[in-house]
PDB file of N, CA and C in Angstrom:
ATOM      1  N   UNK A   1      19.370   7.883  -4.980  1.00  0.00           N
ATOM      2  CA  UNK A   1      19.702   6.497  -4.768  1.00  0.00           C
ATOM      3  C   UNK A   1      18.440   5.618  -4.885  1.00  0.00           C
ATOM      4  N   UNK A   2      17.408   6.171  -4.031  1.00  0.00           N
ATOM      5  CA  UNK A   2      16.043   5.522  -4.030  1.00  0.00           C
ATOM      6  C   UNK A   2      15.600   5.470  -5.995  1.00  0.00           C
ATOM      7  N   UNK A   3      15.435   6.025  -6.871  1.00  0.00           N
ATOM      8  CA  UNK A   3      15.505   5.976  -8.524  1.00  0.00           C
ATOM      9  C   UNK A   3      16.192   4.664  -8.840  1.00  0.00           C
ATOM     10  N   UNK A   4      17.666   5.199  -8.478  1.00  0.00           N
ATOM     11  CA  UNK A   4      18.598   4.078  -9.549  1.00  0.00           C
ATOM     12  C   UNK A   4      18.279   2.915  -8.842  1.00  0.00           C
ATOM     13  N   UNK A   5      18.123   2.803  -7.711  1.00  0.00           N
ATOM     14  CA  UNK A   5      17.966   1.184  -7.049  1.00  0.00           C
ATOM     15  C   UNK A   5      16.479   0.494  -7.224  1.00  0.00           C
ATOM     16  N   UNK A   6      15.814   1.385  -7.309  1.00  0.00           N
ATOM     17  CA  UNK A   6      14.288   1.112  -7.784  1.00  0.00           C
ATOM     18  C   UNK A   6      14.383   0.056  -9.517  1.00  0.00           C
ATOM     19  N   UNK A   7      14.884   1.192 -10.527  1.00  0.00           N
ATOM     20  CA  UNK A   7      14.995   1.368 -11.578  1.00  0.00           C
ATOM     21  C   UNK A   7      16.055  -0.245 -11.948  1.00  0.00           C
ATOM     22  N   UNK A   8      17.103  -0.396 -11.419  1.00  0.00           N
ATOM     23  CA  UNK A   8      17.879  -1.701 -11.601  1.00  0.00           C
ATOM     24  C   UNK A   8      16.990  -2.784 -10.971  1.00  0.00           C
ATOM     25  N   UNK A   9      16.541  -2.458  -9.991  1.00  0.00           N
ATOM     26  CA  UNK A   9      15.679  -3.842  -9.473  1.00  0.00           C
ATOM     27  C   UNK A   9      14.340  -4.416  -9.601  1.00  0.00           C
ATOM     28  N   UNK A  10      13.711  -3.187 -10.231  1.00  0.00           N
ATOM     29  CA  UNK A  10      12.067  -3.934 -11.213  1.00  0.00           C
ATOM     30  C   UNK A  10      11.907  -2.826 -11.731  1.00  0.00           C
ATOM     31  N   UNK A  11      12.958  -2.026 -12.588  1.00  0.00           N
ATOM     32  CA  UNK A  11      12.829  -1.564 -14.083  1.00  0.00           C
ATOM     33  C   UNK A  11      11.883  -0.857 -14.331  1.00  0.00           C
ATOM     34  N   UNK A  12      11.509   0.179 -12.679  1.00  0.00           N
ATOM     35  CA  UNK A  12      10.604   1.287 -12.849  1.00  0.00           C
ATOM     36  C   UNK A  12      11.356   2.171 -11.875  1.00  0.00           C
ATOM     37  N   UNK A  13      11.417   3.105 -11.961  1.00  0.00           N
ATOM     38  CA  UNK A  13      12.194   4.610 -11.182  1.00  0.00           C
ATOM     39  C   UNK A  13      10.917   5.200 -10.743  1.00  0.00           C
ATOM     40  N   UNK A  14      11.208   5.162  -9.462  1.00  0.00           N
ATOM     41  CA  UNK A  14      10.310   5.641  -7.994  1.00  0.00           C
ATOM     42  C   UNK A  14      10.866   6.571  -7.763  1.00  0.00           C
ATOM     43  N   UNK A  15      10.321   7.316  -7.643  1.00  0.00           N
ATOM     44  CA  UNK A  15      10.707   9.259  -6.282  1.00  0.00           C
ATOM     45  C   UNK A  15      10.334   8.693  -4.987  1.00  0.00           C
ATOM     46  N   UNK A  16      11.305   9.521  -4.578  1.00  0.00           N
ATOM     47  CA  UNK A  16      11.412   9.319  -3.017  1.00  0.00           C
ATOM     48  C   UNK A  16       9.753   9.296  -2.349  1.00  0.00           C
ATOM     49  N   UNK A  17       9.758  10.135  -2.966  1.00  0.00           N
ATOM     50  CA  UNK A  17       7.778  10.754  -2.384  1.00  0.00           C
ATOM     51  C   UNK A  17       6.904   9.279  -2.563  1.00  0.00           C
ATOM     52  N   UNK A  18       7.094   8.787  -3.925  1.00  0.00           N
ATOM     53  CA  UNK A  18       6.341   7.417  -4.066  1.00  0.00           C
ATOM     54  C   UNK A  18       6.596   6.478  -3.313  1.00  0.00           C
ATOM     55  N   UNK A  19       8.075   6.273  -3.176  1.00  0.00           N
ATOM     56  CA  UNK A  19       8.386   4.958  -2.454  1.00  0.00           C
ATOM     57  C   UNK A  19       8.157   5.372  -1.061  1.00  0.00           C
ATOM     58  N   UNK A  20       8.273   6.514  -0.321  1.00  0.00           N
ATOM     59  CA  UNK A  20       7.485   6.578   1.148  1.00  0.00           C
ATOM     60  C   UNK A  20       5.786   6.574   0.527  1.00  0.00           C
ATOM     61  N   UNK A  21       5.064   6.857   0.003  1.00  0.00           N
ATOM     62  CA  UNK A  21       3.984   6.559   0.032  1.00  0.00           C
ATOM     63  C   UNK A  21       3.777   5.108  -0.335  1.00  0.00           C
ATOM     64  N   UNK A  22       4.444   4.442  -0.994  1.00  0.00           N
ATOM     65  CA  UNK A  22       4.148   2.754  -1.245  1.00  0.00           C
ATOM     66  C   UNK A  22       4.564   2.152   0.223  1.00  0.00           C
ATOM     67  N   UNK A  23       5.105   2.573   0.737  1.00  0.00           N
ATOM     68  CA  UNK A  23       5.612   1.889   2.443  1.00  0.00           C
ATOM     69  C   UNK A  23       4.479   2.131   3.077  1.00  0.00           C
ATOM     70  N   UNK A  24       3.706   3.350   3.321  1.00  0.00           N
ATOM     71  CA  UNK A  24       2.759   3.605   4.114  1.00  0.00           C
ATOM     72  C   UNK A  24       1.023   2.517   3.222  1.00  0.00           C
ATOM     73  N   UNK A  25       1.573   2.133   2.114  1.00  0.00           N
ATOM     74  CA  UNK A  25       0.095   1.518   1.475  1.00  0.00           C
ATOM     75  C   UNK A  25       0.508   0.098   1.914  1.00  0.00           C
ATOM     76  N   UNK A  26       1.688  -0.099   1.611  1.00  0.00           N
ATOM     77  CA  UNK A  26       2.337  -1.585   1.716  1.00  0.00           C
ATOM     78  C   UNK A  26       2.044  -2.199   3.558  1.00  0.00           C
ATOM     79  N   UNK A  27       2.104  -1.061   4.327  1.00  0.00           N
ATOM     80  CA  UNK A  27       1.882  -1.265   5.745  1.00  0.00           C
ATOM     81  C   UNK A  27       0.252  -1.204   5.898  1.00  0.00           C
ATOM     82  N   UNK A  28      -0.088  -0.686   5.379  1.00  0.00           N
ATOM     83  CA  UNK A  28      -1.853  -0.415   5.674  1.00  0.00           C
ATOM     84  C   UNK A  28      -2.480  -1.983   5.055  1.00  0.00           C
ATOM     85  N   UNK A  29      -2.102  -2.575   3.814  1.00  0.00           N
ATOM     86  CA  UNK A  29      -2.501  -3.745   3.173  1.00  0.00           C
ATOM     87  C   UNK A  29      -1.995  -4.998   3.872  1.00  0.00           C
ATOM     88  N   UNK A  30      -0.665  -5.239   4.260  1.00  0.00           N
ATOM     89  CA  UNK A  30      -0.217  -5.876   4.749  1.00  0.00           C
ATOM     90  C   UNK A  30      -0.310  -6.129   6.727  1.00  0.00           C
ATOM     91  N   UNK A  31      -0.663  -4.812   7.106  1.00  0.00           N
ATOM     92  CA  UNK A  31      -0.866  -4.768   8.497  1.00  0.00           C
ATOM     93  C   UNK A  31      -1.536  -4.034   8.898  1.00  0.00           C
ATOM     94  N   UNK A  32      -3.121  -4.199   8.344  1.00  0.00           N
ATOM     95  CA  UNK A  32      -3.947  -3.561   8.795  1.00  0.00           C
ATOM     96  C   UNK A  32      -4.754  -3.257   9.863  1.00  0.00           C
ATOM     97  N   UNK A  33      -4.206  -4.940  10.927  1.00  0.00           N
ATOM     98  CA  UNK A  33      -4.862  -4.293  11.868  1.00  0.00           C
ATOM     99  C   UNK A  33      -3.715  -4.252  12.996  1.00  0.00           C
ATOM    100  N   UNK A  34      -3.123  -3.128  12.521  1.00  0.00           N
ATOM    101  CA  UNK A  34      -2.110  -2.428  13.111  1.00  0.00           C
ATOM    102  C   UNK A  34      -2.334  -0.664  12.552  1.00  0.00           C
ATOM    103  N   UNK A  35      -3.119  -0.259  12.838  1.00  0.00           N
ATOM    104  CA  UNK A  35      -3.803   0.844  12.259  1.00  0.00           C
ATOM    105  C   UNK A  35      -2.572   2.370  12.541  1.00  0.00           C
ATOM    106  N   UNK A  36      -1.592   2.200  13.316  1.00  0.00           N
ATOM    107  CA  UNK A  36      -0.029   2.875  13.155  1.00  0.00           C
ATOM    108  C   UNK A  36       0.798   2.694  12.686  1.00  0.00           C
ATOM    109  N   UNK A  37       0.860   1.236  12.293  1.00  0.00           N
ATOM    110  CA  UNK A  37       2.318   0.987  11.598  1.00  0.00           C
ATOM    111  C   UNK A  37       2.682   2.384  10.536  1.00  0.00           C
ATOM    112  N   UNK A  38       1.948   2.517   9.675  1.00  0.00           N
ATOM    113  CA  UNK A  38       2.444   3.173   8.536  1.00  0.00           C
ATOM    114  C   UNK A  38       2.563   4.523   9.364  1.00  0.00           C
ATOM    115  N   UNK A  39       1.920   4.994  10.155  1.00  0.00           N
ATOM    116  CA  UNK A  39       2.721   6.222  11.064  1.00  0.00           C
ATOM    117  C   UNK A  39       3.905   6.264  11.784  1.00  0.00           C
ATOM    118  N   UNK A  40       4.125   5.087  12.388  1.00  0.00           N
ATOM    119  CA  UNK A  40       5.431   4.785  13.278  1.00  0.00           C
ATOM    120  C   UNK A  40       6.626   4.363  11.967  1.00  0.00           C
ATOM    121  N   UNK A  41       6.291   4.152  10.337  1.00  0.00           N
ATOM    122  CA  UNK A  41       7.628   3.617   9.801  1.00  0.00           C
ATOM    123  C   UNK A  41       7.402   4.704   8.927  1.00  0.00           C
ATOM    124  N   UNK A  42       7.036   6.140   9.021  1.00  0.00           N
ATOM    125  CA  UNK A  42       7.009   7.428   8.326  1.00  0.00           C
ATOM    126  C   UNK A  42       7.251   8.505   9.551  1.00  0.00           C
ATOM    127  N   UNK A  43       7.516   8.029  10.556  1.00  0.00           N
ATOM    128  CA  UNK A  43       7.710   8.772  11.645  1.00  0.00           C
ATOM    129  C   UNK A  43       6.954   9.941  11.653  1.00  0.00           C
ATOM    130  N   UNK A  44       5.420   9.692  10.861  1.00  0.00           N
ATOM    131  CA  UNK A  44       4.544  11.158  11.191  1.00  0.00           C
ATOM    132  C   UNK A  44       3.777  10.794  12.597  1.00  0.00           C
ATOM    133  N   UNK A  45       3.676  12.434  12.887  1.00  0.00           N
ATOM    134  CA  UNK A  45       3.737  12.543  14.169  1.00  0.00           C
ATOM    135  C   UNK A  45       1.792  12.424  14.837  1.00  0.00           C
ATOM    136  N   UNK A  46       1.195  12.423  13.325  1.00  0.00           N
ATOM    137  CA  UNK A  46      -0.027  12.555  13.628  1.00  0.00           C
ATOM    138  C   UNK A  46      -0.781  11.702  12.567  1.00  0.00           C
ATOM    139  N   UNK A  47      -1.311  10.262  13.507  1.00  0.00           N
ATOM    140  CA  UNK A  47      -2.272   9.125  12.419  1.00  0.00           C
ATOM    141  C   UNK A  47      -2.994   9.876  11.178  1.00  0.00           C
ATOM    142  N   UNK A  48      -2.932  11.021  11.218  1.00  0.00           N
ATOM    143  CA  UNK A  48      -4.227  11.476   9.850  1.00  0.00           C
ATOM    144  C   UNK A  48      -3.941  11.791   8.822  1.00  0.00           C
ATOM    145  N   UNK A  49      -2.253  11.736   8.805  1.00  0.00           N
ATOM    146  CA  UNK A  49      -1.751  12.007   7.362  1.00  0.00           C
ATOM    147  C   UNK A  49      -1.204  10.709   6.351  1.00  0.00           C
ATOM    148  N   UNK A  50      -1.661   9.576   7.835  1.00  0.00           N
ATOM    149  CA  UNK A  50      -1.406   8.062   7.018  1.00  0.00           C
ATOM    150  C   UNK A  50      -2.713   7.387   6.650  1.00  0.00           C
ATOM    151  N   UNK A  51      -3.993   8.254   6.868  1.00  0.00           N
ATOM    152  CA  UNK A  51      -5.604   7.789   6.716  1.00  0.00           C
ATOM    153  C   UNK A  51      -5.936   7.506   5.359  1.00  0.00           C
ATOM    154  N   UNK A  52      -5.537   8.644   4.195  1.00  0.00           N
ATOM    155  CA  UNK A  52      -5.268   7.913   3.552  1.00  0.00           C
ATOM    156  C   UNK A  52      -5.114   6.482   2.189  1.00  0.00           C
ATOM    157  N   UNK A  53      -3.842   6.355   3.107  1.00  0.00           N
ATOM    158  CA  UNK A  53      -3.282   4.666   2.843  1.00  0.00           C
ATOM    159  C   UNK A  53      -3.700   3.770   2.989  1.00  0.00           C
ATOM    160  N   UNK A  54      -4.896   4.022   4.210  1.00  0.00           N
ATOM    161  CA  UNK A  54      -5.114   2.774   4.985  1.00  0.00           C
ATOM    162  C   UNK A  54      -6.559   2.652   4.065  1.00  0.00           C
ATOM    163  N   UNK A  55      -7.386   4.164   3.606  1.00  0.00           N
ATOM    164  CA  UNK A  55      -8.324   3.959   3.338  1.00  0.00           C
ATOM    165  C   UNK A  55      -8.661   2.977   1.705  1.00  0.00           C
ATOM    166  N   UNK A  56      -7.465   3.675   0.914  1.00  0.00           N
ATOM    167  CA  UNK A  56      -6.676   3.629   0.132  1.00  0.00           C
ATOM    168  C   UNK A  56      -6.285   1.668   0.123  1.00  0.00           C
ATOM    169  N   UNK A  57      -5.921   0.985   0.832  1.00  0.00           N
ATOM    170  CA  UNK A  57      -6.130  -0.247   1.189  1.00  0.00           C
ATOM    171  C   UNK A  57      -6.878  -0.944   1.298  1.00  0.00           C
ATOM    172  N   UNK A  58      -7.661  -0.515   2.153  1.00  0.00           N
ATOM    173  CA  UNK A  58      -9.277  -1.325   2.141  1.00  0.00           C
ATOM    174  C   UNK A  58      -9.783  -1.300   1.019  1.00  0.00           C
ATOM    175  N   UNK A  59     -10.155  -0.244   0.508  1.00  0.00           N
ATOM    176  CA  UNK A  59     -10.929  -0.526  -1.181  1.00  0.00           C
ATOM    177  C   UNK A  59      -9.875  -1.573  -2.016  1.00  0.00           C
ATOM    178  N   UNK A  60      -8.782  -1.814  -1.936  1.00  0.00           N
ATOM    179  CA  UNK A  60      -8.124  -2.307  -2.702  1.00  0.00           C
ATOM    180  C   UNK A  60      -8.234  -3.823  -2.358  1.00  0.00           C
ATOM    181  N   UNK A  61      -8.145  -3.813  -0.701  1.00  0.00           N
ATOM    182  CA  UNK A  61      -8.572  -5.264  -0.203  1.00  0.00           C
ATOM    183  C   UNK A  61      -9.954  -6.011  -0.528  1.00  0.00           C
ATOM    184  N   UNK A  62     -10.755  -4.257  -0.653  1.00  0.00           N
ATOM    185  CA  UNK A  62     -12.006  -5.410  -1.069  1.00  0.00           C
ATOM    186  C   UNK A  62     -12.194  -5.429  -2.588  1.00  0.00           C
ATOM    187  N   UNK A  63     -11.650  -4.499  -3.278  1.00  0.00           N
ATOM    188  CA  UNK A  63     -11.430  -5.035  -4.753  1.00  0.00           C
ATOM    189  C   UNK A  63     -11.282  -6.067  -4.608  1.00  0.00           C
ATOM    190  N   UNK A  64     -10.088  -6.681  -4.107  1.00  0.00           N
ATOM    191  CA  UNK A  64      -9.205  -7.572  -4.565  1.00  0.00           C
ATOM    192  C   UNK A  64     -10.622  -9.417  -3.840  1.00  0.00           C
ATOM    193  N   UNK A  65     -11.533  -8.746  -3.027  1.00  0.00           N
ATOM    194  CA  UNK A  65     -12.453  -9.960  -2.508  1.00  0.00           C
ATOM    195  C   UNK A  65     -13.505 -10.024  -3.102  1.00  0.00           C
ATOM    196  N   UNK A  66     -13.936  -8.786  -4.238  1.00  0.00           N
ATOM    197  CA  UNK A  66     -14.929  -8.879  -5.332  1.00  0.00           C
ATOM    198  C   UNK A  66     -14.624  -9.631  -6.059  1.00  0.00           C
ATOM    199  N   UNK A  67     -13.534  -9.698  -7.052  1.00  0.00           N
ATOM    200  CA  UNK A  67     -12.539 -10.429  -7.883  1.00  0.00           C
ATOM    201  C   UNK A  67     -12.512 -11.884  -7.297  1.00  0.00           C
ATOM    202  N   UNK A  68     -12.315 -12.027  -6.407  1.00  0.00           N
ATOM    203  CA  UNK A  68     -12.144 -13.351  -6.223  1.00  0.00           C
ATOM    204  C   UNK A  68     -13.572 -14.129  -5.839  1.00  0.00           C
ATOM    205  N   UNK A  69     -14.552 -13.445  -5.764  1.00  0.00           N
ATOM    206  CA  UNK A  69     -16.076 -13.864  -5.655  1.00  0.00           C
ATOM    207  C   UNK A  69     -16.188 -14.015  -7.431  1.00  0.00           C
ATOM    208  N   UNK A  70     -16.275 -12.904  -7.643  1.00  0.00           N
ATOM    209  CA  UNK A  70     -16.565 -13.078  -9.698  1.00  0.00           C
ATOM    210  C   UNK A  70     -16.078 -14.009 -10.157  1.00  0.00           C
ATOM    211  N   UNK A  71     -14.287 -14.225 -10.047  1.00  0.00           N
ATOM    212  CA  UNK A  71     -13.670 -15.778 -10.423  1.00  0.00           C
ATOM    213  C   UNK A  71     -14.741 -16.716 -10.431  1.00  0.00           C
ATOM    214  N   UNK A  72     -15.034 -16.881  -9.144  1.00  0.00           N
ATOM    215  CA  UNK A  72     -15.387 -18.077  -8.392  1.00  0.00           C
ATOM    216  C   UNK A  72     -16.652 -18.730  -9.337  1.00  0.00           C
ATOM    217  N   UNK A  73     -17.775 -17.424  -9.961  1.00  0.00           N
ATOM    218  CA  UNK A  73     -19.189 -17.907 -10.554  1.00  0.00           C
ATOM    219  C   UNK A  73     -18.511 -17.640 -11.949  1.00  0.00           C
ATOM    220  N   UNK A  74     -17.613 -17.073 -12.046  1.00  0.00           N
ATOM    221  CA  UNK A  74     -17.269 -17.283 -13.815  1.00  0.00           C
ATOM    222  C   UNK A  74     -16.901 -18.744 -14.169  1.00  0.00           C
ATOM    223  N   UNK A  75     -16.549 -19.558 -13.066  1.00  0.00           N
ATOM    224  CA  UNK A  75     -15.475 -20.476 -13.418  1.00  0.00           C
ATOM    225  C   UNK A  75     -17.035 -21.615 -13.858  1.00  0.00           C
ATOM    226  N   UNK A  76     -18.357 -21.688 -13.304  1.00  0.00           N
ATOM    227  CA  UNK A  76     -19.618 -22.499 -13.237  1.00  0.00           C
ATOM    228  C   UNK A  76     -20.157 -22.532 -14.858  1.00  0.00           C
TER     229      UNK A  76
END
């Protein structure tokens, strides 16, 4: 179900495995300083198998604050 509903609604087919791992990245990026969420909405029983996501996040958060520094002197 998780495929076909993926697949009709932005025309990429997710495995189950991905779309629980995009929940646990999506919680780490979005609520990071909530450093369980993505354990409490994967119901694992132990923070270290969601470490990770979270770590996995941060580089992405600060990608994403390099990029927007570079913009900033490209634009001069």
């Amino acid at each position: 179900m998780i495929r076909r509903t993926a697949l009709a609604t932005v025309g990429v087919e997710v495995s189950p495995h991905l779309f629980r791992t995009s929940g646990a990245s999506a919680a780490a990026t979005h609520g990071g300083e909530n450093p369980y969420l993505a354990s409490a909405l994967l119901h694992h029983t132990h923070p270290s198998v969601t470490n990770a996501h979270y770590n996995r996040a941060t580089s992405l958060s600060a990608a994403e604050s390099l990029r927007k520094i570079v913009r900033q002197y490209e634009k001069k």
